[in-house]
N, C-alpha and C. Protein backbone atom coordinates (compact mmCIF):
# COMPACT_ATOMS: atom_id res chain seq x y z
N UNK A 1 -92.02 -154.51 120.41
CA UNK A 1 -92.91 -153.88 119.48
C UNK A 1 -93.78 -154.95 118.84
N UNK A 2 -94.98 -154.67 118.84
CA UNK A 2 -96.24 -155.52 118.05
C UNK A 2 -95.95 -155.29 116.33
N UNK A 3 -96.18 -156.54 116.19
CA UNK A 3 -96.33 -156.98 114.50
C UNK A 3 -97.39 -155.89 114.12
N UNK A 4 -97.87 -154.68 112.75
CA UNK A 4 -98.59 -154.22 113.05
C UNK A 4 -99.69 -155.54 111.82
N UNK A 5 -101.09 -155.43 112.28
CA UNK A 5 -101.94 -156.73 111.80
C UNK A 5 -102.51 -156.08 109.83
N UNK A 6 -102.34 -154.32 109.94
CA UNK A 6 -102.99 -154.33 108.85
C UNK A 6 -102.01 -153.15 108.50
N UNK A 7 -102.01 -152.46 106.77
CA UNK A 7 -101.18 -151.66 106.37
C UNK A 7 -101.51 -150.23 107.24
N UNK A 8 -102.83 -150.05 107.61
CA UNK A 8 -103.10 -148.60 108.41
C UNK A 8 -103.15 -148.74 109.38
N UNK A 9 -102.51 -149.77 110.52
CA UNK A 9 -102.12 -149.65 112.15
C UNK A 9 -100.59 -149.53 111.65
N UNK A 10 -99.71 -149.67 110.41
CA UNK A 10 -98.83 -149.34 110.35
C UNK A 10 -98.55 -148.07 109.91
N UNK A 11 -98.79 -147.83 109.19
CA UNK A 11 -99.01 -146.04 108.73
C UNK A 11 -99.09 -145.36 109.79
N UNK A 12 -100.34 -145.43 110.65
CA UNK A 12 -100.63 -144.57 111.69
C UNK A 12 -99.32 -145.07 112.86
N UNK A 13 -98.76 -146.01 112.75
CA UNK A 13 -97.21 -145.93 113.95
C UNK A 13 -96.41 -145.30 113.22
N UNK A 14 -96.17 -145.34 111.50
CA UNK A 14 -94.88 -144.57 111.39
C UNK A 14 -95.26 -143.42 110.75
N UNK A 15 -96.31 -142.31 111.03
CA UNK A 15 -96.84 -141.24 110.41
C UNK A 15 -95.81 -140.04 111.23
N UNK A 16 -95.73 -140.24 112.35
CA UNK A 16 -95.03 -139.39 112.66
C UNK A 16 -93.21 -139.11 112.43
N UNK A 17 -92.91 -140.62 112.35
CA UNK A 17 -91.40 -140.54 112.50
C UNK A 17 -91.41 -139.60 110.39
N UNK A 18 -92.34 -140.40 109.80
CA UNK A 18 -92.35 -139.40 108.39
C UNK A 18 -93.03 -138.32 108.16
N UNK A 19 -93.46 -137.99 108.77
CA UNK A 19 -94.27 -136.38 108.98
C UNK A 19 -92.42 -135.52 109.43
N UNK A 20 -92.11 -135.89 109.91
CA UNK A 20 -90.93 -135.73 110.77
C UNK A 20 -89.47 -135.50 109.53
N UNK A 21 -89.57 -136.68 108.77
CA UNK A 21 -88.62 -136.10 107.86
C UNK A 21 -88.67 -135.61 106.63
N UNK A 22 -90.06 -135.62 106.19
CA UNK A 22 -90.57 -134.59 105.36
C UNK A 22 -90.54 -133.15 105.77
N UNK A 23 -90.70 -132.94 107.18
CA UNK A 23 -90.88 -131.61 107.13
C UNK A 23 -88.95 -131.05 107.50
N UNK A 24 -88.28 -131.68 107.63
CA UNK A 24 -86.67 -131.58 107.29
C UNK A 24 -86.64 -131.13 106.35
N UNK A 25 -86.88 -131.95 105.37
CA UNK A 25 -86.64 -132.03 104.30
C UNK A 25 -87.00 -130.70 103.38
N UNK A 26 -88.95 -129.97 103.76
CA UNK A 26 -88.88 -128.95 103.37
C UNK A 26 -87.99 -127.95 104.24
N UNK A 27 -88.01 -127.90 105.45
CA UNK A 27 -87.21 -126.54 105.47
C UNK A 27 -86.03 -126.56 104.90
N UNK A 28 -85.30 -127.93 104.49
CA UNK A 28 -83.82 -127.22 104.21
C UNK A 28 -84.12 -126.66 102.48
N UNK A 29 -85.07 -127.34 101.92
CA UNK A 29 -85.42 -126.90 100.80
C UNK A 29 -85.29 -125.53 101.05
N UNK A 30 -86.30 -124.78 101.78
CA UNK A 30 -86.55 -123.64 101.74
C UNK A 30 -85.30 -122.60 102.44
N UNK A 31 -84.45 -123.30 103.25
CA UNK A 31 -83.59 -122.36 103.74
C UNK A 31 -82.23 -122.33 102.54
N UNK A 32 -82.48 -123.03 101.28
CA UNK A 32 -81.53 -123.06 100.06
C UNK A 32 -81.64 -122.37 99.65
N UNK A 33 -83.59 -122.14 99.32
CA UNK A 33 -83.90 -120.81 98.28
C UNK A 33 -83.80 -119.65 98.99
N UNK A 34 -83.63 -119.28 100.02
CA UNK A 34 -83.57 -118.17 100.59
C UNK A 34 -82.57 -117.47 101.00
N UNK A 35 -81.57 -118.49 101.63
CA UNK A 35 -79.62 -118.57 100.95
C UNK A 35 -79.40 -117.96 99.54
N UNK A 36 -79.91 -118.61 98.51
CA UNK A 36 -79.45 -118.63 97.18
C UNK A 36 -80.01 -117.22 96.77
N UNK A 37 -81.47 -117.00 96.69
CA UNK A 37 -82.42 -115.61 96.77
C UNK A 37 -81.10 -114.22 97.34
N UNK A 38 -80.72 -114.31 98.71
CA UNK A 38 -80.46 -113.42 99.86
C UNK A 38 -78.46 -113.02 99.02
N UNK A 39 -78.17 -114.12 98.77
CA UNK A 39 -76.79 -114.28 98.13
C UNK A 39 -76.61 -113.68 96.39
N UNK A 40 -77.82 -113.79 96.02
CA UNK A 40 -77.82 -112.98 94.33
C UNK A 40 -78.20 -111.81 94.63
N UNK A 41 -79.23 -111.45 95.71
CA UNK A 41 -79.19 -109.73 95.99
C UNK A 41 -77.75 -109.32 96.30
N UNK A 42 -77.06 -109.77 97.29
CA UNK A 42 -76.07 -109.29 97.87
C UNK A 42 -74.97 -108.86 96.46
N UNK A 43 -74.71 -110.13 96.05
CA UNK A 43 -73.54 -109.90 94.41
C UNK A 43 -74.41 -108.58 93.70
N UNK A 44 -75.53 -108.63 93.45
CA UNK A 44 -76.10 -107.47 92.61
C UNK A 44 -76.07 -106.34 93.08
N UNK A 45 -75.90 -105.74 94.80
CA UNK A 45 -75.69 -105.18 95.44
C UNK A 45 -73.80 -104.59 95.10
N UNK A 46 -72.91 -105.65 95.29
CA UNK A 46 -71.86 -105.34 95.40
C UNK A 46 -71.21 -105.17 93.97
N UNK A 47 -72.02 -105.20 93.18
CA UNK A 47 -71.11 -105.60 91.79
C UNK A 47 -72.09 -104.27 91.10
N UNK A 48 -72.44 -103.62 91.82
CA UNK A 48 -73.33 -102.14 91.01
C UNK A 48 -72.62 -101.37 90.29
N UNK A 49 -72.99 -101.13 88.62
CA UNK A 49 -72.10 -99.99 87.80
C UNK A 49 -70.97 -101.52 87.06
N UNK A 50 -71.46 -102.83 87.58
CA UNK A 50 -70.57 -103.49 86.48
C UNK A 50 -71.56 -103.51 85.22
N UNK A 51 -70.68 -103.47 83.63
CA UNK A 51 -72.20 -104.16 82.87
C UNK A 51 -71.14 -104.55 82.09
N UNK A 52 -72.15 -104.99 80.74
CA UNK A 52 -71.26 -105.31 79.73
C UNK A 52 -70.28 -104.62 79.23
N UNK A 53 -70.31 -103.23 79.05
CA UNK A 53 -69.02 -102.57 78.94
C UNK A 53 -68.12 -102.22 79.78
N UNK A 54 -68.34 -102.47 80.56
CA UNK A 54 -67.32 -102.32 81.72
C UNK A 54 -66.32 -103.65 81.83
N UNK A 55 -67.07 -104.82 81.30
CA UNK A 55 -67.10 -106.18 81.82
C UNK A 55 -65.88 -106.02 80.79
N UNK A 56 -66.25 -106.21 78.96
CA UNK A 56 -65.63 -106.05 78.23
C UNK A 56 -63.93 -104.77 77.85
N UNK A 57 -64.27 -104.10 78.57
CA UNK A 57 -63.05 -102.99 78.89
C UNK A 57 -62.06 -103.39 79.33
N UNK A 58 -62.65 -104.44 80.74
CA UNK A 58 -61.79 -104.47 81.84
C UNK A 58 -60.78 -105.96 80.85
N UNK A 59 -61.51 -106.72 80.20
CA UNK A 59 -60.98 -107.87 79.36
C UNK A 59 -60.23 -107.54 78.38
N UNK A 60 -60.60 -106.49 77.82
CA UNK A 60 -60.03 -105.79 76.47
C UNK A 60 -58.22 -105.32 76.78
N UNK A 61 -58.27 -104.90 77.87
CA UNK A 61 -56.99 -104.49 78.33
C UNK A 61 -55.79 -105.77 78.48
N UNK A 62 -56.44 -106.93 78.55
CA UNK A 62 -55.77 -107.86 78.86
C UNK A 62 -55.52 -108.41 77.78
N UNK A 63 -55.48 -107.64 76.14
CA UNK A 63 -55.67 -108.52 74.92
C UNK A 63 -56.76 -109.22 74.81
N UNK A 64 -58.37 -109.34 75.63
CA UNK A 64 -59.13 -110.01 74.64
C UNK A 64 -59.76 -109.46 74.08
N UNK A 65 -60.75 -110.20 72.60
CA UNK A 65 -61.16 -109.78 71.88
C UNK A 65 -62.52 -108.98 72.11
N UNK A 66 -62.76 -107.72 72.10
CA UNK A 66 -64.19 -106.88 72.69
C UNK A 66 -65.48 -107.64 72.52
N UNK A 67 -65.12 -108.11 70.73
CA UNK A 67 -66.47 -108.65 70.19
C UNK A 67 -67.03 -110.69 71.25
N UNK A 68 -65.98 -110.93 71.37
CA UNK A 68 -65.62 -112.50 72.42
C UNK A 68 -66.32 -112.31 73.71
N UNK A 69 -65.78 -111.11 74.35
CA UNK A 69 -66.16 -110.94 75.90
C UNK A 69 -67.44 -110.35 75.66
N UNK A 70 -67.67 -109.49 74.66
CA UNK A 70 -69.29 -108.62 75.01
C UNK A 70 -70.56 -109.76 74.55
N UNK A 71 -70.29 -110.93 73.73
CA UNK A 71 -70.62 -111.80 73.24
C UNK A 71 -70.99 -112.81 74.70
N UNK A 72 -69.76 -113.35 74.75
CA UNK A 72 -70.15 -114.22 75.94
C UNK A 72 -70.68 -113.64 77.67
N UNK A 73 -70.63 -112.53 77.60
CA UNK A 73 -71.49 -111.53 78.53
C UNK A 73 -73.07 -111.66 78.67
N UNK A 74 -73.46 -111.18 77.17
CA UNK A 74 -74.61 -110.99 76.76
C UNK A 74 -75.58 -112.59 77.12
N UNK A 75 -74.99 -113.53 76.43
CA UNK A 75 -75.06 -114.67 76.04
C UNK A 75 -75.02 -115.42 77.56
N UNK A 76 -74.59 -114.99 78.58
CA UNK A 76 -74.48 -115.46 79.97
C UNK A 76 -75.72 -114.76 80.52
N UNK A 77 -76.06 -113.45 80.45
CA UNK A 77 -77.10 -112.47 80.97
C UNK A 77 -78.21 -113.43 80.35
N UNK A 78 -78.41 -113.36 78.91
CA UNK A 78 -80.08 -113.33 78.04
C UNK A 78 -80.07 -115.27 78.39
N UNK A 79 -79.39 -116.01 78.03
CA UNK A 79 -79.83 -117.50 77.68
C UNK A 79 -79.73 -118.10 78.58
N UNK A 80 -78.08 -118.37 79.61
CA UNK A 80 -78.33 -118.84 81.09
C UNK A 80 -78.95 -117.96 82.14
N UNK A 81 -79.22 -116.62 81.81
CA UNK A 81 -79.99 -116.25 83.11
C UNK A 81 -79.29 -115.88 84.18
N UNK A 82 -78.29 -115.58 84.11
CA UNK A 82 -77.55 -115.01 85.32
C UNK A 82 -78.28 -113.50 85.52
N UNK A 83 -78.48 -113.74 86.67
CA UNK A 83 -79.46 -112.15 87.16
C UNK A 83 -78.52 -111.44 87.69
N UNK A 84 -77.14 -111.24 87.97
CA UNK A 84 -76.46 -110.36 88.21
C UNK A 84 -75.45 -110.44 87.34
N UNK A 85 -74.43 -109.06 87.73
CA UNK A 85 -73.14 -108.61 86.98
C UNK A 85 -72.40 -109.85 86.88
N UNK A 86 -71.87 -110.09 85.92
CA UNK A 86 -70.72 -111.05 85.87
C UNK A 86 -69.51 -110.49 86.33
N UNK A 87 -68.38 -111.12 86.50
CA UNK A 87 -67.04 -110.93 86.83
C UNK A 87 -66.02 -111.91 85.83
N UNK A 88 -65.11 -111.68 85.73
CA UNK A 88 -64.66 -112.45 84.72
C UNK A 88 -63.96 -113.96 85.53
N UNK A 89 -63.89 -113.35 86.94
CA UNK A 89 -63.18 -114.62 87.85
C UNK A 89 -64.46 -115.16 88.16
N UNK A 90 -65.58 -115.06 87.66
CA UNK A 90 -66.56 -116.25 88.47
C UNK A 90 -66.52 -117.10 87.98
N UNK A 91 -66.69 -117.92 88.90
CA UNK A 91 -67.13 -119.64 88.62
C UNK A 91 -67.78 -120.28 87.73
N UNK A 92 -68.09 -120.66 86.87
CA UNK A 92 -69.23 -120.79 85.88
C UNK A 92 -70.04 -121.91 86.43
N UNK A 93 -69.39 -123.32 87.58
CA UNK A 93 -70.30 -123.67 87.87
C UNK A 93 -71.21 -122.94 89.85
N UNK A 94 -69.91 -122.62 90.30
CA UNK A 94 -70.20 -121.97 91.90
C UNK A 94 -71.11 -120.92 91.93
N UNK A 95 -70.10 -119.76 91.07
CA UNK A 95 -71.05 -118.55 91.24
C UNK A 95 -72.05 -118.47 89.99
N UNK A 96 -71.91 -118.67 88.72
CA UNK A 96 -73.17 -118.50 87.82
C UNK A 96 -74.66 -119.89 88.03
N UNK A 97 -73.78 -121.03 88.59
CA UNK A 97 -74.86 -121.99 88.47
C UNK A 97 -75.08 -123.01 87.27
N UNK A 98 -73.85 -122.71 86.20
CA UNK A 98 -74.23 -123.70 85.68
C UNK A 98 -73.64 -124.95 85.73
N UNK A 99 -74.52 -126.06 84.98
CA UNK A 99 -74.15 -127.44 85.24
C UNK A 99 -73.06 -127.81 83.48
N UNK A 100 -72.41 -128.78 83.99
CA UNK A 100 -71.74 -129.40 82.85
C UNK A 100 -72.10 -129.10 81.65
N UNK A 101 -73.69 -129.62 81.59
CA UNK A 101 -74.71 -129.40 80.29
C UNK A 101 -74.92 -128.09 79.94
N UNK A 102 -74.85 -127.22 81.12
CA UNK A 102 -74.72 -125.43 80.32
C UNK A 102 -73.98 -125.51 79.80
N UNK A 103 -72.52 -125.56 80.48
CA UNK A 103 -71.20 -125.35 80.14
C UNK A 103 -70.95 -125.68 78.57
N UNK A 104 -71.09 -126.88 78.32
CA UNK A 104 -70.63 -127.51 76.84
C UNK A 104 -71.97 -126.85 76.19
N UNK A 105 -73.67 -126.38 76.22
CA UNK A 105 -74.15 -125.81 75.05
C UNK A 105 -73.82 -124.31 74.91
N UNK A 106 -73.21 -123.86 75.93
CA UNK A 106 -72.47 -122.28 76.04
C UNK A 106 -71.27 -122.42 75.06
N UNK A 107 -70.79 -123.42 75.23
CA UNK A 107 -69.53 -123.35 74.51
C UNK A 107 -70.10 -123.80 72.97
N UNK A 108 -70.50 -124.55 72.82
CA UNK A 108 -71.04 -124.79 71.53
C UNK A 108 -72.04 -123.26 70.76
N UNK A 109 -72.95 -123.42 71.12
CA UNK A 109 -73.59 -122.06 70.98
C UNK A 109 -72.70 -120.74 70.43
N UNK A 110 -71.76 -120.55 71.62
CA UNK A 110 -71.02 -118.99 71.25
C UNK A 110 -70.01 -119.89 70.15
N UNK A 111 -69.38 -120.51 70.41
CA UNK A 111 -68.43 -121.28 68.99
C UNK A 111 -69.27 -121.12 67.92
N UNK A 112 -70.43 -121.05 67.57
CA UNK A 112 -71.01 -121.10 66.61
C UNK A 112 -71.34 -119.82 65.91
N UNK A 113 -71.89 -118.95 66.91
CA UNK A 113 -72.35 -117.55 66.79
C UNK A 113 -71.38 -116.25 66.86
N UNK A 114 -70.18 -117.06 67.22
CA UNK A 114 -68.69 -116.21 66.76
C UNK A 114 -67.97 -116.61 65.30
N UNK A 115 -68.93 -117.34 65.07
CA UNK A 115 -68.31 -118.02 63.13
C UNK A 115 -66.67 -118.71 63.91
N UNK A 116 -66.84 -119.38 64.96
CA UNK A 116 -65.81 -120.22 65.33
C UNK A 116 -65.76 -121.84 64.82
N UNK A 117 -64.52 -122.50 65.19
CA UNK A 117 -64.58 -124.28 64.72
C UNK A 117 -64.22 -124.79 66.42
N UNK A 118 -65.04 -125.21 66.55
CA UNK A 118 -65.34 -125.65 67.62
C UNK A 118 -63.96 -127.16 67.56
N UNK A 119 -63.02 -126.84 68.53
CA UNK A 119 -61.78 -127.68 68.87
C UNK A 119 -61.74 -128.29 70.00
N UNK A 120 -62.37 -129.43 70.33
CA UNK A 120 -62.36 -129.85 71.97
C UNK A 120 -61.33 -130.12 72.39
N UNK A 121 -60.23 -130.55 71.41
CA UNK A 121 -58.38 -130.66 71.95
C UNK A 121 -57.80 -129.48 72.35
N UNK A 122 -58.70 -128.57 72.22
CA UNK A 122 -57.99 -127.36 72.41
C UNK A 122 -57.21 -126.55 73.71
N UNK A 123 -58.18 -127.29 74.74
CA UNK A 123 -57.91 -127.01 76.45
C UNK A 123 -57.61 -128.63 77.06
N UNK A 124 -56.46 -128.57 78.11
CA UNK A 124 -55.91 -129.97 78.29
C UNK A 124 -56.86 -129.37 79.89
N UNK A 125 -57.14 -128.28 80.03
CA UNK A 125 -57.54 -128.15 81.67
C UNK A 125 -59.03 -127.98 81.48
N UNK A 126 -60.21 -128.03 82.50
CA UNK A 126 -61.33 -128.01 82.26
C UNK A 126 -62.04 -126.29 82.24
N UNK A 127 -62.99 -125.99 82.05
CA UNK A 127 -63.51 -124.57 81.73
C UNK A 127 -64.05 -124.12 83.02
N UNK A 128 -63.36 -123.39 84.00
CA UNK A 128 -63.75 -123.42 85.09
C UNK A 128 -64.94 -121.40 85.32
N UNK A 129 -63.88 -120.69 84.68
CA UNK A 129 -64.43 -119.39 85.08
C UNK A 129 -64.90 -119.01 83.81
N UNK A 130 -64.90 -117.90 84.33
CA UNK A 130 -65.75 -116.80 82.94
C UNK A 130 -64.61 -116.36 82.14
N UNK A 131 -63.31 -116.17 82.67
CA UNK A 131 -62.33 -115.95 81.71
C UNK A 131 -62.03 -117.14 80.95
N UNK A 132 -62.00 -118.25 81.81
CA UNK A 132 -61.22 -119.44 80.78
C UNK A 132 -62.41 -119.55 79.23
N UNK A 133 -63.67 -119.40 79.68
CA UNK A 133 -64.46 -119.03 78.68
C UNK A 133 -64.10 -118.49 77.79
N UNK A 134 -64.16 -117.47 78.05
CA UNK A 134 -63.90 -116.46 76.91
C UNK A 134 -62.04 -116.54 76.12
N UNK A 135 -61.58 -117.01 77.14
CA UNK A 135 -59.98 -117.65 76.94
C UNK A 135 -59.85 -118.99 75.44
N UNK A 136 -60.74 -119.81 76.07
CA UNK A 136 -61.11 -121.02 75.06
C UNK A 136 -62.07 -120.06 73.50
N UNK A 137 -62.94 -119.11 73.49
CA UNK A 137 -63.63 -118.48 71.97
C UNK A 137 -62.52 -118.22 71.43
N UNK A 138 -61.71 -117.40 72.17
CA UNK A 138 -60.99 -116.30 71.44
C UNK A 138 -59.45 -117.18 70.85
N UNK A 139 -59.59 -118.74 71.61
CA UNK A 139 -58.31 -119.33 71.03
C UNK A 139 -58.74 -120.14 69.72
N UNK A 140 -60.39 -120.28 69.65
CA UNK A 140 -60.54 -121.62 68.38
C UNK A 140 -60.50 -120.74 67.44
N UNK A 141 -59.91 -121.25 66.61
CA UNK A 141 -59.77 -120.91 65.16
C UNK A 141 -61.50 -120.43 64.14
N UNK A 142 -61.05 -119.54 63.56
CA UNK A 142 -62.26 -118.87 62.96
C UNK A 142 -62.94 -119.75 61.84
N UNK A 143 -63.72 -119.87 61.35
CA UNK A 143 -64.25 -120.69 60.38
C UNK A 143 -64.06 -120.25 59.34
N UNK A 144 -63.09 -121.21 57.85
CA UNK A 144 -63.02 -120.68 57.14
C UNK A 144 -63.78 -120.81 55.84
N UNK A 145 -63.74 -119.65 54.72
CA UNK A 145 -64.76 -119.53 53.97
C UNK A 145 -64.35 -121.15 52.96
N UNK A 146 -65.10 -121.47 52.87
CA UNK A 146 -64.67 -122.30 51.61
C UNK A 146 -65.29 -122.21 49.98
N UNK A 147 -63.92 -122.10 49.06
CA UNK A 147 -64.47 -121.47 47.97
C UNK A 147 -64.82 -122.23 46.63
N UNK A 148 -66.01 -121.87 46.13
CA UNK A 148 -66.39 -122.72 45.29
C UNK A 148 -65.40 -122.76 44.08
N UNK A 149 -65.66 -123.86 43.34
CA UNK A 149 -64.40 -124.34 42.23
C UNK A 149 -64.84 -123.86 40.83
């Protein structure tokens, strides 16, 4: 192989091998969003007639608190954006999508907006589903009034 003499006899030898993995690169882009797209119809498909009260019913029976589960429901639907039914066994990072950084302002957030005290000693295991969620509100302690003297 020849030395190439200037930067555009080199470009023009390696235009193709990178034309080449750019365009990799978009299709797998695009075969993610269309996976990911094709896979939230399907759950919204199969999970038809779940909602928040249903969601909350099905939790309620198990001892949790109505106001906890319809809370962190809502709060999963309106702020992270989950476009379909929740389940209480989903994933919070697999099936809802969120990252670490959801996770802890979800938890902060509803700790707050449940008049909770936010206890990070509280779970020795990490927050994996939608129940342990709602498992971890309904265990921190309520915030108490404090009274003037």
């Amino acid at each position: 192989m020849v030395t190439p003499d200037s930067l555009s006899v080199w470009l023009n030898e390696q235009a193709w091998p990178i034309a080449i993995i750019v365009a990799c690169i978009v299709i797998a882009f695009i075969a993610l969003k269309v996976s990911a797209r094709w896979r939230h119809k399907t759950l919204a498909s199969q999970r038809e007639g779940i909602s928040e009260t249903t969601f909350t019913a099905h939790l309620e029976q198990y001892g949790f608190d109505p106001t906890i589960t319809s809370a962190t429901y809502r709060y999963l639907q309106e702020i992270q954006r989950v476009s379909f039914p929740i389940l209480s066994s989903d994933a919070l990072d697999e099936d809802l999508g969120l990252d670490t950084e959801d996770i802890e302002q979800t938890v902060t957030e509803l700790t707050e907006a449940l008049k909770r005290e936010r206890s990070p000693g509280l779970r020795h295991t990490p927050i994996v589903t939608v129940e342990d969620l709602v498992r971890l509100l309904q265990a921190s302690p309520r915030k108490s009034r404090s009274v003037a003297a």
